[in-house]
PDB file of N, CA and C in Angstrom:
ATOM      1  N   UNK A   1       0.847  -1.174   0.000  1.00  0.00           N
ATOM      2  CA  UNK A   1       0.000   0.000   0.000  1.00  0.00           C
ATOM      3  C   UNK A   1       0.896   1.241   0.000  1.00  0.00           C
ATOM      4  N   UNK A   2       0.171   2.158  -0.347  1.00  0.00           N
ATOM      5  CA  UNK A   2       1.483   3.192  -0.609  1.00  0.00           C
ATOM      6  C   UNK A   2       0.533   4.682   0.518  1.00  0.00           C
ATOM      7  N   UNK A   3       1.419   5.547   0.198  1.00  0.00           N
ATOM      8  CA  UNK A   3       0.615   6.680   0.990  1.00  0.00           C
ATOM      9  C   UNK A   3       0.200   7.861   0.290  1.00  0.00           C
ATOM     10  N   UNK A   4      -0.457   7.644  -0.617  1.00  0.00           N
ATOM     11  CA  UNK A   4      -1.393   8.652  -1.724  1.00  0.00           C
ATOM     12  C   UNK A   4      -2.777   8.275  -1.589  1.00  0.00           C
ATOM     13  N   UNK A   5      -3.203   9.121  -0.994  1.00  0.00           N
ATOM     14  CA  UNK A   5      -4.781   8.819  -0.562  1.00  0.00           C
ATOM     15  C   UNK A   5      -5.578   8.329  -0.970  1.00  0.00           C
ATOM     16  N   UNK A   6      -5.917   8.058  -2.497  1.00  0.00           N
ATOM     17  CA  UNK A   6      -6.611   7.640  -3.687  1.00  0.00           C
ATOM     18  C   UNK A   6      -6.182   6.710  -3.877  1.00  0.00           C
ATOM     19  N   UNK A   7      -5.063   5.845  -3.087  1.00  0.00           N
ATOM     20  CA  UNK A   7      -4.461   4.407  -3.385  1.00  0.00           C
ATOM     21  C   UNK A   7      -4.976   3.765  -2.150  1.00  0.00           C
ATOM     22  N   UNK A   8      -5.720   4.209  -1.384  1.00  0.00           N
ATOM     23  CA  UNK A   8      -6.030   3.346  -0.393  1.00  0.00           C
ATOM     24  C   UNK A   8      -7.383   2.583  -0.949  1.00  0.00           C
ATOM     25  N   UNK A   9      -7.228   1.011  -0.738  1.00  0.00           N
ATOM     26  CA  UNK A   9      -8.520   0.553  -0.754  1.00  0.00           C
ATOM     27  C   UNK A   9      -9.382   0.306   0.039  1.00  0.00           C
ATOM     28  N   UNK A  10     -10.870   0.864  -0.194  1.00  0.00           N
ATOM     29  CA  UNK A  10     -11.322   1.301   1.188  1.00  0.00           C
ATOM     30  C   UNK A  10     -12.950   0.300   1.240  1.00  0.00           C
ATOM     31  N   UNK A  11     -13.714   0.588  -0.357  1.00  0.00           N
ATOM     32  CA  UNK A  11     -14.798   0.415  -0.621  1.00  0.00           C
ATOM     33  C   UNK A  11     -15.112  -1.263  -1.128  1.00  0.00           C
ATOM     34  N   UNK A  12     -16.056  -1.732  -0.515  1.00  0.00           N
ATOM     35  CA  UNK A  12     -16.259  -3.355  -0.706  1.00  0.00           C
ATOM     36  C   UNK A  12     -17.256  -2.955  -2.627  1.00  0.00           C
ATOM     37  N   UNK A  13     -17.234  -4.100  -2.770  1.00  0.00           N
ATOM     38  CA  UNK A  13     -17.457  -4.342  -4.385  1.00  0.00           C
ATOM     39  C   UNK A  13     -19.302  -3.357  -4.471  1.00  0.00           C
ATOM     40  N   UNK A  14     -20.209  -3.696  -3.431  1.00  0.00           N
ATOM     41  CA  UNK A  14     -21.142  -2.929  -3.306  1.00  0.00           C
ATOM     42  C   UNK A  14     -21.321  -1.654  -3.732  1.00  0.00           C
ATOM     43  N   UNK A  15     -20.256  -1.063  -2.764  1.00  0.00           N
ATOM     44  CA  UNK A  15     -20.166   0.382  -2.472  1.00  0.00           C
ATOM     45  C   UNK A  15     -19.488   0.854  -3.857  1.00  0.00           C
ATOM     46  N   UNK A  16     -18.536   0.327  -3.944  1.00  0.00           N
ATOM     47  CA  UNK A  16     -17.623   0.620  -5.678  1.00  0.00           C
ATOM     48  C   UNK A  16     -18.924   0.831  -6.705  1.00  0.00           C
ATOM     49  N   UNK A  17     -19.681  -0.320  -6.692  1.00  0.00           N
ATOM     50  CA  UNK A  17     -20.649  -0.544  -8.084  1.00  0.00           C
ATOM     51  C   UNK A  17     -21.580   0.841  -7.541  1.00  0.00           C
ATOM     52  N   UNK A  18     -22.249   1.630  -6.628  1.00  0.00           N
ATOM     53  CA  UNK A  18     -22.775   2.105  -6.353  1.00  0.00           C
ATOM     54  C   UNK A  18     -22.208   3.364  -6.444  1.00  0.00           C
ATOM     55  N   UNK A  19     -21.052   3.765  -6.217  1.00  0.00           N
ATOM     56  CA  UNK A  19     -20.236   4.653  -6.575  1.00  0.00           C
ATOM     57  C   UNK A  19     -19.796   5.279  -8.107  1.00  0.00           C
ATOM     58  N   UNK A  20     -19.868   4.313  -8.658  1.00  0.00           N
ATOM     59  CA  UNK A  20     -19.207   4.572 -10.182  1.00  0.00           C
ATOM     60  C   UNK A  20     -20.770   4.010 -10.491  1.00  0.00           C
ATOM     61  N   UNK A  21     -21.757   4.233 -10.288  1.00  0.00           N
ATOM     62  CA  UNK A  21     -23.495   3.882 -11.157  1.00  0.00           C
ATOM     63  C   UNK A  21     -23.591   2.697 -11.726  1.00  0.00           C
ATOM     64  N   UNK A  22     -22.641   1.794 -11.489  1.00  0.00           N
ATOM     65  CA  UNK A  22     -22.659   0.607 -12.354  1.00  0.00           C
ATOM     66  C   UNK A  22     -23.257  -0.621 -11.360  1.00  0.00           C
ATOM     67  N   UNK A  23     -23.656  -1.786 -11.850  1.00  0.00           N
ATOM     68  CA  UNK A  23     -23.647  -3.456 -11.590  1.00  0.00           C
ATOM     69  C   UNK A  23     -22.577  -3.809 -10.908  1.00  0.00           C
ATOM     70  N   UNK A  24     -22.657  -4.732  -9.934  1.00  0.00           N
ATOM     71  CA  UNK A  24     -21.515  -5.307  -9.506  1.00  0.00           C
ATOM     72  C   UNK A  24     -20.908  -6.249 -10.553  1.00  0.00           C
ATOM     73  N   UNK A  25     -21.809  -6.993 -11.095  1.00  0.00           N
ATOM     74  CA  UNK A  25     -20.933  -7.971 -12.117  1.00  0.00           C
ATOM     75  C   UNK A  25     -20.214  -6.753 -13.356  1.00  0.00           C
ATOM     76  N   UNK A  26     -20.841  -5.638 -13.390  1.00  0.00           N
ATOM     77  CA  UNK A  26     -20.052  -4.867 -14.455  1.00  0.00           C
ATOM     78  C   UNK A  26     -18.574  -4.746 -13.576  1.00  0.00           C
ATOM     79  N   UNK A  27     -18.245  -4.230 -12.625  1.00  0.00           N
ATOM     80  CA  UNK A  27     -17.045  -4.003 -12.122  1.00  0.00           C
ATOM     81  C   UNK A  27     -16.064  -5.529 -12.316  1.00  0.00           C
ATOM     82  N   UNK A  28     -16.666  -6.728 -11.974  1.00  0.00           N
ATOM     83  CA  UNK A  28     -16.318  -8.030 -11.925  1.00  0.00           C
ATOM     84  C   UNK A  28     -15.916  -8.337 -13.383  1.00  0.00           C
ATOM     85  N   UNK A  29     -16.638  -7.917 -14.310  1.00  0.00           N
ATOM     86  CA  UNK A  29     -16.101  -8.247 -16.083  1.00  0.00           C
ATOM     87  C   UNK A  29     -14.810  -7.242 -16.139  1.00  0.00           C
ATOM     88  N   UNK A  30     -14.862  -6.222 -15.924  1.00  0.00           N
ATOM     89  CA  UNK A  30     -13.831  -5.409 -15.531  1.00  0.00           C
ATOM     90  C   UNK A  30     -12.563  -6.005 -15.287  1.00  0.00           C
ATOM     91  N   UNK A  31     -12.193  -6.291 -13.819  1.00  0.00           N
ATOM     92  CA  UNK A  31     -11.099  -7.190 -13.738  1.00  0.00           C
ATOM     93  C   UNK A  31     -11.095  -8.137 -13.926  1.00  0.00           C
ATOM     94  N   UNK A  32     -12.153  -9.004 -14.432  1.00  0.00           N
ATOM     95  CA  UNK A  32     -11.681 -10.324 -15.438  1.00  0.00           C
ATOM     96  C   UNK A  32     -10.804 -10.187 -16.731  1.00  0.00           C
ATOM     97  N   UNK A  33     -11.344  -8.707 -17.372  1.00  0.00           N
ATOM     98  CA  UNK A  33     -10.641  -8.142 -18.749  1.00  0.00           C
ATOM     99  C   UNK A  33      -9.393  -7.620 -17.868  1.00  0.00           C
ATOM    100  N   UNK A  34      -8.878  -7.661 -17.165  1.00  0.00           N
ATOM    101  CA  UNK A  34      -7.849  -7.019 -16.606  1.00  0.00           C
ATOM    102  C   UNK A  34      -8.027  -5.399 -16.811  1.00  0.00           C
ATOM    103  N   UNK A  35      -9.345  -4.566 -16.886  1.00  0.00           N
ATOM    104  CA  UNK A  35      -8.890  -2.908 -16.833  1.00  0.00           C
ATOM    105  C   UNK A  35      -9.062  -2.339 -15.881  1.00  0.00           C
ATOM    106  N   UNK A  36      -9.501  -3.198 -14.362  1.00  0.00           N
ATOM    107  CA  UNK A  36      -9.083  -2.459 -12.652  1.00  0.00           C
ATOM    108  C   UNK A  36      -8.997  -3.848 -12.454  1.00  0.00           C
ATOM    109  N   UNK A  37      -7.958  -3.305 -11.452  1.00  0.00           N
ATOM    110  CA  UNK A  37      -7.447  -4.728 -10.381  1.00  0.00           C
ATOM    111  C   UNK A  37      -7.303  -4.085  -9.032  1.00  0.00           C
ATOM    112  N   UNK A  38      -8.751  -4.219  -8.582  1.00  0.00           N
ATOM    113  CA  UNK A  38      -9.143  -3.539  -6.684  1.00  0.00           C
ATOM    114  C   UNK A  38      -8.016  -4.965  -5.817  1.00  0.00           C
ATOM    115  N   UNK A  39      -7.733  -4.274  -4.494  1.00  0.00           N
ATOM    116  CA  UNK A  39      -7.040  -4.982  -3.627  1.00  0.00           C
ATOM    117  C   UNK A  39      -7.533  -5.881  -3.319  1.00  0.00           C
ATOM    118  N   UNK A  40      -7.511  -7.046  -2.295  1.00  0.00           N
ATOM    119  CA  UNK A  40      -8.110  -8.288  -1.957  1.00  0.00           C
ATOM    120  C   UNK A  40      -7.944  -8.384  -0.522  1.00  0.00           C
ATOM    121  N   UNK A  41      -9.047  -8.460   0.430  1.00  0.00           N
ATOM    122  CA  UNK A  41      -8.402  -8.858   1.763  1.00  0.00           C
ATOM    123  C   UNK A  41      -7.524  -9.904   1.947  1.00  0.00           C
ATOM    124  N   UNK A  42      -7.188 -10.696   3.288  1.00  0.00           N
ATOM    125  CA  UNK A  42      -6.851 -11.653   3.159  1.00  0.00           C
ATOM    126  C   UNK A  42      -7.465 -12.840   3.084  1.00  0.00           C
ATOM    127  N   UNK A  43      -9.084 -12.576   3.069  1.00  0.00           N
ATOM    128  CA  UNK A  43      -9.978 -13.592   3.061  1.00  0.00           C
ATOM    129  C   UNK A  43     -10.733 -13.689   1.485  1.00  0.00           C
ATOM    130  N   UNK A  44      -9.960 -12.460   0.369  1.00  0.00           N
ATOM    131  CA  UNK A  44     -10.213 -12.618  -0.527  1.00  0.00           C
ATOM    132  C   UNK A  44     -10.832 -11.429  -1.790  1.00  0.00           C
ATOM    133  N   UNK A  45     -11.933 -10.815  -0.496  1.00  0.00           N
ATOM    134  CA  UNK A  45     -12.562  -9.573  -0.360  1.00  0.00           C
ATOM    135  C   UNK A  45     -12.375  -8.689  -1.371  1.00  0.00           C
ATOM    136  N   UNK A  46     -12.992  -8.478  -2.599  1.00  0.00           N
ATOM    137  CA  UNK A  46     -12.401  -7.046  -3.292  1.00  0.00           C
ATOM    138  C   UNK A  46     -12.583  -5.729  -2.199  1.00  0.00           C
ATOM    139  N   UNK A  47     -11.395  -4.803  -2.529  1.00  0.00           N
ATOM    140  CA  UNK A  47     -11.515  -3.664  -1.530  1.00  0.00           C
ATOM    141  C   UNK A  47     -10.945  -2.764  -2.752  1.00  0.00           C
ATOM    142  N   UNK A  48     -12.007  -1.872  -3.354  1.00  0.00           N
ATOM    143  CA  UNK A  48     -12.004  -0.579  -4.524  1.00  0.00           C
ATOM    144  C   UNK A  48     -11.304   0.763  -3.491  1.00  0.00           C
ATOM    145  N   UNK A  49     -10.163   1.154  -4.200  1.00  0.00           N
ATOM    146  CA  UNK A  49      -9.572   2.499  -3.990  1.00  0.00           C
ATOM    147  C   UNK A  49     -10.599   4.068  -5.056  1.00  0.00           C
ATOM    148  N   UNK A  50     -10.106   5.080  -3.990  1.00  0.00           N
ATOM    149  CA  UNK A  50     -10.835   6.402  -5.111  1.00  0.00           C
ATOM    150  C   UNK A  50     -10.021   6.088  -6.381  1.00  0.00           C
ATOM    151  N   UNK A  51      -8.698   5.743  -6.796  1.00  0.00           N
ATOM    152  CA  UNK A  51      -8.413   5.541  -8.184  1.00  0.00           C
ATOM    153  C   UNK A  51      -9.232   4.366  -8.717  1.00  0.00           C
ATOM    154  N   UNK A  52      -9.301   3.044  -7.932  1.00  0.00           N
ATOM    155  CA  UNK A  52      -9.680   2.207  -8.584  1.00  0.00           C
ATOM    156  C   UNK A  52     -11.266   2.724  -9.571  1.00  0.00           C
ATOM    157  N   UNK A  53     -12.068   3.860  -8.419  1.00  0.00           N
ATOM    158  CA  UNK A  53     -13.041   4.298  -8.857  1.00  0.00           C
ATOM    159  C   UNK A  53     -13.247   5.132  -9.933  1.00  0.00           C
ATOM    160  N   UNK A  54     -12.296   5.719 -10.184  1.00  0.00           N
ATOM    161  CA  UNK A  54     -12.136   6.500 -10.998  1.00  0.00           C
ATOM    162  C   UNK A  54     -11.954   6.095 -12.728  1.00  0.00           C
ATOM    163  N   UNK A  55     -10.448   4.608 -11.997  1.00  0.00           N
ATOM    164  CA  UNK A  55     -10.825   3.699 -13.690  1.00  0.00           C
ATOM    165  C   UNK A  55     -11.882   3.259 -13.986  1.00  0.00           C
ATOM    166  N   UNK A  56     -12.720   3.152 -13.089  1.00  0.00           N
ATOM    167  CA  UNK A  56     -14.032   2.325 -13.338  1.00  0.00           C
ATOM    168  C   UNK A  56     -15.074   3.200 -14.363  1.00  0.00           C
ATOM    169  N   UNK A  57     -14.951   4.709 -13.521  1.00  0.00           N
ATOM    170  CA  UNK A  57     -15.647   5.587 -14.547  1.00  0.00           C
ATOM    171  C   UNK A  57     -15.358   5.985 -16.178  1.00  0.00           C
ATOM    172  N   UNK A  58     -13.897   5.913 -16.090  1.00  0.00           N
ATOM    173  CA  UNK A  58     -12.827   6.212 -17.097  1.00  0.00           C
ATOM    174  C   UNK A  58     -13.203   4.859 -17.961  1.00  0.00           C
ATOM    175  N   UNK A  59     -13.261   3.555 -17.841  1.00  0.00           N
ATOM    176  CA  UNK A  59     -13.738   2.508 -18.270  1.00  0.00           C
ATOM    177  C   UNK A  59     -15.479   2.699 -19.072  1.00  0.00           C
ATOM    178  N   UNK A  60     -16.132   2.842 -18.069  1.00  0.00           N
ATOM    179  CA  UNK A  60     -17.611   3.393 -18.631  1.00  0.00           C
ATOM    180  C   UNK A  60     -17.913   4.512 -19.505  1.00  0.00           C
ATOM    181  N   UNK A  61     -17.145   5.547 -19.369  1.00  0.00           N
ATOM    182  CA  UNK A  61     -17.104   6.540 -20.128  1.00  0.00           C
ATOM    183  C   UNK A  61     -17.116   5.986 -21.987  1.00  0.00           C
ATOM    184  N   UNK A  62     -15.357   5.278 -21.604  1.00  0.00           N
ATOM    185  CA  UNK A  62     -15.247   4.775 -22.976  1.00  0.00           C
ATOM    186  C   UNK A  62     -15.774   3.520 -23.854  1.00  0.00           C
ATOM    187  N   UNK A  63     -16.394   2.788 -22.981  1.00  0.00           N
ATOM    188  CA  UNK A  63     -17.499   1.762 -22.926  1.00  0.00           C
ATOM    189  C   UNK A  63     -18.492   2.817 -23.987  1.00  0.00           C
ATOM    190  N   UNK A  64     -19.255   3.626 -23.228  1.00  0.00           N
ATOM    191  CA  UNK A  64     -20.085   4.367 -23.311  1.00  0.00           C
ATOM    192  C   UNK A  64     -19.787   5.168 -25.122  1.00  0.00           C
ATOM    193  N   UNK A  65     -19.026   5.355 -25.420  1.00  0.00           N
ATOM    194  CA  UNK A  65     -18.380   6.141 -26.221  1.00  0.00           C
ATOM    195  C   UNK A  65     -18.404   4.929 -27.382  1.00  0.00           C
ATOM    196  N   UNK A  66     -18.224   3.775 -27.603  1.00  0.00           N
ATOM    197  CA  UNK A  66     -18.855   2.726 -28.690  1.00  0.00           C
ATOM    198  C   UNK A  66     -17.434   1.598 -28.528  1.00  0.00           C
ATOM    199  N   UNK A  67     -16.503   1.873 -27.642  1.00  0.00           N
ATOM    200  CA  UNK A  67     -15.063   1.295 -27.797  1.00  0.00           C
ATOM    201  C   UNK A  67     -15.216   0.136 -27.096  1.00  0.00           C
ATOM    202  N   UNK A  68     -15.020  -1.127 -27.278  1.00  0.00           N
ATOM    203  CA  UNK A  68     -14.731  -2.582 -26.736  1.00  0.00           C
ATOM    204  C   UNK A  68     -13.910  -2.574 -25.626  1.00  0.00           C
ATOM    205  N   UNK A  69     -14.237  -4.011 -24.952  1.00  0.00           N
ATOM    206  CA  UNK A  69     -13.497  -3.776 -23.663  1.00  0.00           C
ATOM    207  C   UNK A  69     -11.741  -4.020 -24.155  1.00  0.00           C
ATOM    208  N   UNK A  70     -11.439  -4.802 -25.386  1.00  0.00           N
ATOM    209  CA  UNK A  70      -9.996  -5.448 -25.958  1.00  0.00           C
ATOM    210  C   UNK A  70     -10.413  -3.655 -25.859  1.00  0.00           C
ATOM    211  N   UNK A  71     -10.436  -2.951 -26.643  1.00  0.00           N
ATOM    212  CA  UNK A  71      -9.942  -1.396 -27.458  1.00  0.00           C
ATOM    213  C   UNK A  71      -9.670  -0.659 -25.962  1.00  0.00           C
ATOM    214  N   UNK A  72     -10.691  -1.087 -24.554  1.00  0.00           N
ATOM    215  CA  UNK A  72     -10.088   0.152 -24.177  1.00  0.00           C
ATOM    216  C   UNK A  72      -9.000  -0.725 -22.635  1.00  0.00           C
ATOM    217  N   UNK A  73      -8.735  -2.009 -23.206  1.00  0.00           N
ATOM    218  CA  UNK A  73      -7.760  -2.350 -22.674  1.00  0.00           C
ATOM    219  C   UNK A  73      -6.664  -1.303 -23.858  1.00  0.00           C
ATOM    220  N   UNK A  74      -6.291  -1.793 -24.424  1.00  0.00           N
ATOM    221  CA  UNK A  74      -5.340  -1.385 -25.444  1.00  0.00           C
ATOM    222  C   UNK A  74      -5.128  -0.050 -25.101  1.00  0.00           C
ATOM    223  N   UNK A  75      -6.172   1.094 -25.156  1.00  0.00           N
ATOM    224  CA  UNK A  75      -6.402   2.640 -24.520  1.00  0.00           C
ATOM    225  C   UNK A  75      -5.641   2.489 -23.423  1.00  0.00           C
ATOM    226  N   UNK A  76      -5.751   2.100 -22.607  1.00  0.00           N
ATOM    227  CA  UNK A  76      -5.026   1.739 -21.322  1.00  0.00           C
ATOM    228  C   UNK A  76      -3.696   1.426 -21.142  1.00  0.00           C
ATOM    229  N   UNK A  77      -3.598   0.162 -21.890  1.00  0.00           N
ATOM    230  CA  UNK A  77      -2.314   0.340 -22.313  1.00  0.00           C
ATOM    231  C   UNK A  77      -0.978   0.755 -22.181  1.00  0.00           C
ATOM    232  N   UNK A  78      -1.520   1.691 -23.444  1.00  0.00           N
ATOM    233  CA  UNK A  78      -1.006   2.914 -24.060  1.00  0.00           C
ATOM    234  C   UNK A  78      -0.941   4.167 -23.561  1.00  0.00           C
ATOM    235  N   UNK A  79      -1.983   4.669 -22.711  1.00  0.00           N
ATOM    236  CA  UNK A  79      -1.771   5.581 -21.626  1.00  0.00           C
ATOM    237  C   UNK A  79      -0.767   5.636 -20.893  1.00  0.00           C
ATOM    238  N   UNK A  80      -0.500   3.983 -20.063  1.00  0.00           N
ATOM    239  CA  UNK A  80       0.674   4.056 -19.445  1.00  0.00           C
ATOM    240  C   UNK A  80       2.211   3.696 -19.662  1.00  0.00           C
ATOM    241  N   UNK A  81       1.837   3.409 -21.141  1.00  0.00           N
ATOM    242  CA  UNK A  81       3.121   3.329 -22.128  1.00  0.00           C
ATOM    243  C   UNK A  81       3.647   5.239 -22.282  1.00  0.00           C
ATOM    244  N   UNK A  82       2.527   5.586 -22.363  1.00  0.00           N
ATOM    245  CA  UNK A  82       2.842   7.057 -23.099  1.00  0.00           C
ATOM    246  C   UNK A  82       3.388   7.927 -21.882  1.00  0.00           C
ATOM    247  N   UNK A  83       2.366   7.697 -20.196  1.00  0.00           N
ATOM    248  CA  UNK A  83       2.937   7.809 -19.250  1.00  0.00           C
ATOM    249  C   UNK A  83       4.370   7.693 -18.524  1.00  0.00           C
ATOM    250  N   UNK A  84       4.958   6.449 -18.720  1.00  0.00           N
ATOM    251  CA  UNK A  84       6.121   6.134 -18.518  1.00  0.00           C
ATOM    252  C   UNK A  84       7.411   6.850 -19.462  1.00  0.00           C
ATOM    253  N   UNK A  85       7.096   6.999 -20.561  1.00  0.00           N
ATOM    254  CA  UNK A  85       7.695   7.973 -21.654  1.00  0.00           C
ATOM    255  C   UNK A  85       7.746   9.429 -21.332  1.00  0.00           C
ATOM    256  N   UNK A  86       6.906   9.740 -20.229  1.00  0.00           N
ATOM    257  CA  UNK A  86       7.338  10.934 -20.154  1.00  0.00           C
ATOM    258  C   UNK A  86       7.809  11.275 -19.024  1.00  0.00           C
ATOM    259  N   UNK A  87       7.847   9.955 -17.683  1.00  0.00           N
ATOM    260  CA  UNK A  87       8.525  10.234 -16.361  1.00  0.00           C
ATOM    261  C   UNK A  87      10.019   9.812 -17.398  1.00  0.00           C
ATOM    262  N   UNK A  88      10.607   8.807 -18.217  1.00  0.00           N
ATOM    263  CA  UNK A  88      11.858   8.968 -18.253  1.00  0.00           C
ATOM    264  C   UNK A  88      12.299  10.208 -18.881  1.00  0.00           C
ATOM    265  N   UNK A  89      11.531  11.073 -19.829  1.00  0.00           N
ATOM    266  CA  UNK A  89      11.938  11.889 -20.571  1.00  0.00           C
ATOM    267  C   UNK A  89      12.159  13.575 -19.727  1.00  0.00           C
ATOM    268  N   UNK A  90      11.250  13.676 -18.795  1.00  0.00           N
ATOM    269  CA  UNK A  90      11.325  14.296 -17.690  1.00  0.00           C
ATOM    270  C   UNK A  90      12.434  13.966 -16.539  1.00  0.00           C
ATOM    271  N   UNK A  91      12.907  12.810 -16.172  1.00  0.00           N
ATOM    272  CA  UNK A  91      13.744  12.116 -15.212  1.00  0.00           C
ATOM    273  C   UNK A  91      15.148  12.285 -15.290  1.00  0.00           C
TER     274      UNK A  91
END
């Protein structure tokens, strides 16, 4: 766990789906496609961070927008391909 506030996982799968307007099984297809991966207690537990919530919206948005879950894996990606390109280029 790190100490950036929005990395804490706080919210059980309920509260997440209720948070971001969605289904619980929508959040669950989610990290099956690998595009959020919420923390796990030790008993198993999904536990959603404010980022995790945030991909979730960022996910629906582009859902929403006509793009596949492969396309906005790929979106994703590439974000943090393009991301990392600019902490070394900055670094």
């Amino acid at each position: 766990m790190t100490d950036r506030p929005g990395d804490v996982p706080l919210y059980s799968i309920a509260v997440a789906a209720e948070l971001a307007d969605l289904p619980a099984p929508t959040l669950r297809l989610y990290e099956e496609k690998g595009l959020v991966t919420p923390a796990r207690t030790q008993g198993g537990t999904r536990r959603y961070s404010e980022d995790d919530i945030a991909a979730i919206r960022e996910v629906a948005v582009l859902q929403g927008d006509g793009i596949n879950l492969a396309g906005i894996g790929r979106v994703l990606e590439l974000r943090a391909e393009n991301a990392e390109l600019r902490r070394r280029l900055d670094g």
